[in-house]
Protein backbone atom coordinates (compact mmCIF):
# COMPACT_ATOMS: atom_id res chain seq x y z
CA UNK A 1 39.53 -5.35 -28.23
CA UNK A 2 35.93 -5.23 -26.83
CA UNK A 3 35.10 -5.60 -23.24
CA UNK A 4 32.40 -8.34 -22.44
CA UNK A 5 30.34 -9.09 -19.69
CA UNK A 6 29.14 -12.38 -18.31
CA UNK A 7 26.84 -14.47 -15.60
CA UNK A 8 27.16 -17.61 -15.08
CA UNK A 9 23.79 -18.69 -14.61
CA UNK A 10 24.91 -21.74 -12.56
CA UNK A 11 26.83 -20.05 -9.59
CA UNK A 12 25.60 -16.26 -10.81
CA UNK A 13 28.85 -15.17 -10.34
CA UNK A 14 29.77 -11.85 -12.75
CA UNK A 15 32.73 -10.94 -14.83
CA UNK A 16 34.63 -9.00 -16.98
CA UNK A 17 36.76 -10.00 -19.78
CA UNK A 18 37.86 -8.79 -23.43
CA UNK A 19 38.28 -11.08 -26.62
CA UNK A 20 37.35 -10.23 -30.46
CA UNK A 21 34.19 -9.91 -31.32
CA UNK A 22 33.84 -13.32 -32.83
CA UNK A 23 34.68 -15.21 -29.86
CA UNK A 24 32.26 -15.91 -27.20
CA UNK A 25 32.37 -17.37 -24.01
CA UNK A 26 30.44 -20.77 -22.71
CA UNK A 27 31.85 -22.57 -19.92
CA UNK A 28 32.50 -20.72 -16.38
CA UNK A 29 36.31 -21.38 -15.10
CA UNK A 30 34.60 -20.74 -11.68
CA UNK A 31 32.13 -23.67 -10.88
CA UNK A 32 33.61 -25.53 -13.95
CA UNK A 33 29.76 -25.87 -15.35
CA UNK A 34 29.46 -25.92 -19.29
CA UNK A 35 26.93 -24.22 -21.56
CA UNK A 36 26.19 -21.85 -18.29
CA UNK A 37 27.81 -18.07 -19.12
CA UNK A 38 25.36 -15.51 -20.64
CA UNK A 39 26.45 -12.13 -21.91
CA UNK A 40 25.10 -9.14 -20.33
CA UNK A 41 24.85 -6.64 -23.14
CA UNK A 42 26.42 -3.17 -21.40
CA UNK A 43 25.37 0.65 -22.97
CA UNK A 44 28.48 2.29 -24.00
CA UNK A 45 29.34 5.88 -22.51
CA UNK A 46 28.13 8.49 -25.03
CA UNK A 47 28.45 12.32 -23.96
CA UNK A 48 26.47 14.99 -25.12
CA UNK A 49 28.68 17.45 -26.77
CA UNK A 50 26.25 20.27 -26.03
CA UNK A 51 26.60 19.83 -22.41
CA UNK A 52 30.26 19.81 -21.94
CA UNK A 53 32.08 23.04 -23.01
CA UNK A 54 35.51 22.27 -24.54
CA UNK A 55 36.70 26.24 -24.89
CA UNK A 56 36.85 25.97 -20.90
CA UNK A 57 40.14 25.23 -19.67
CA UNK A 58 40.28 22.70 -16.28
CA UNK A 59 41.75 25.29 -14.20
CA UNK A 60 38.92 27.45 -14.89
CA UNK A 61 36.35 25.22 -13.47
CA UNK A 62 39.08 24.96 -9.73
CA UNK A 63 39.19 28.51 -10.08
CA UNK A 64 35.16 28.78 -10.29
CA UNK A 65 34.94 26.26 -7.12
CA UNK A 66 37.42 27.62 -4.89
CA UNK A 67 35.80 31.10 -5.34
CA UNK A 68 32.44 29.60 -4.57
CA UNK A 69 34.00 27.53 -1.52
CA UNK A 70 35.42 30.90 -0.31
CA UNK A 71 32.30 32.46 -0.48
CA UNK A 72 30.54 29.74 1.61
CA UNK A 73 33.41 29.70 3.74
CA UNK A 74 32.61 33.27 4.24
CA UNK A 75 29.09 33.07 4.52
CA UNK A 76 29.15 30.16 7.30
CA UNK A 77 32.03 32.51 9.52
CA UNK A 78 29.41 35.49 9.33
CA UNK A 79 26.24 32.82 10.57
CA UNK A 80 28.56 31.80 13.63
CA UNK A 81 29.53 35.13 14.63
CA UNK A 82 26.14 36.17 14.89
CA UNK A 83 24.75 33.20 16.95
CA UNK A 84 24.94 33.63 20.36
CA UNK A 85 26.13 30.91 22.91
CA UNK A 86 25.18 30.11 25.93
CA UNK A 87 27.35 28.77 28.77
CA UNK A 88 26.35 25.37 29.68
């Protein structure tokens, strides 16, 4: 079943719920106010096929970001050792 969403335009409070398609809601069960709900239309998620790559496994893309942490990791150890400090 579709998810809906609604404002009640007496107390403007927002929800959530899911029914069929045919039904709609009217009345708010919150300030008890008939005739008041309005549906918010909502865009469903669509993704891009072209931007995702499916061949690529999950561990693949933790194995690409712990090499890259280590790396920065590495690079931010070198930057410290070469800063001097200065006793305060």
């Amino acid at each position: 079943m579709p998810r809906y969403t609604y404002q009640c335009e007496g107390c403007e409070v927002i929800f959530q719920t899911v029914h069929s398609i045919k039904e709609k809601l009217t009345d708010c069960e919150d300030c008890e106010a008939k005739d008041t709900l309005k549906r918010i239309p909502s865009m469903p998620l669509i993704l891009n096929k072209k931007e995702t790559d499916h061949k690529r496994k999950v561990g693949g893309y933790v194995k690409e970001y712990i090499e890259n942490a280590k790396e920065d990791l590495k690079q931010e150890k070198q930057d410290l050792r070469e800063q001097s400090y200065k006793d305060g």
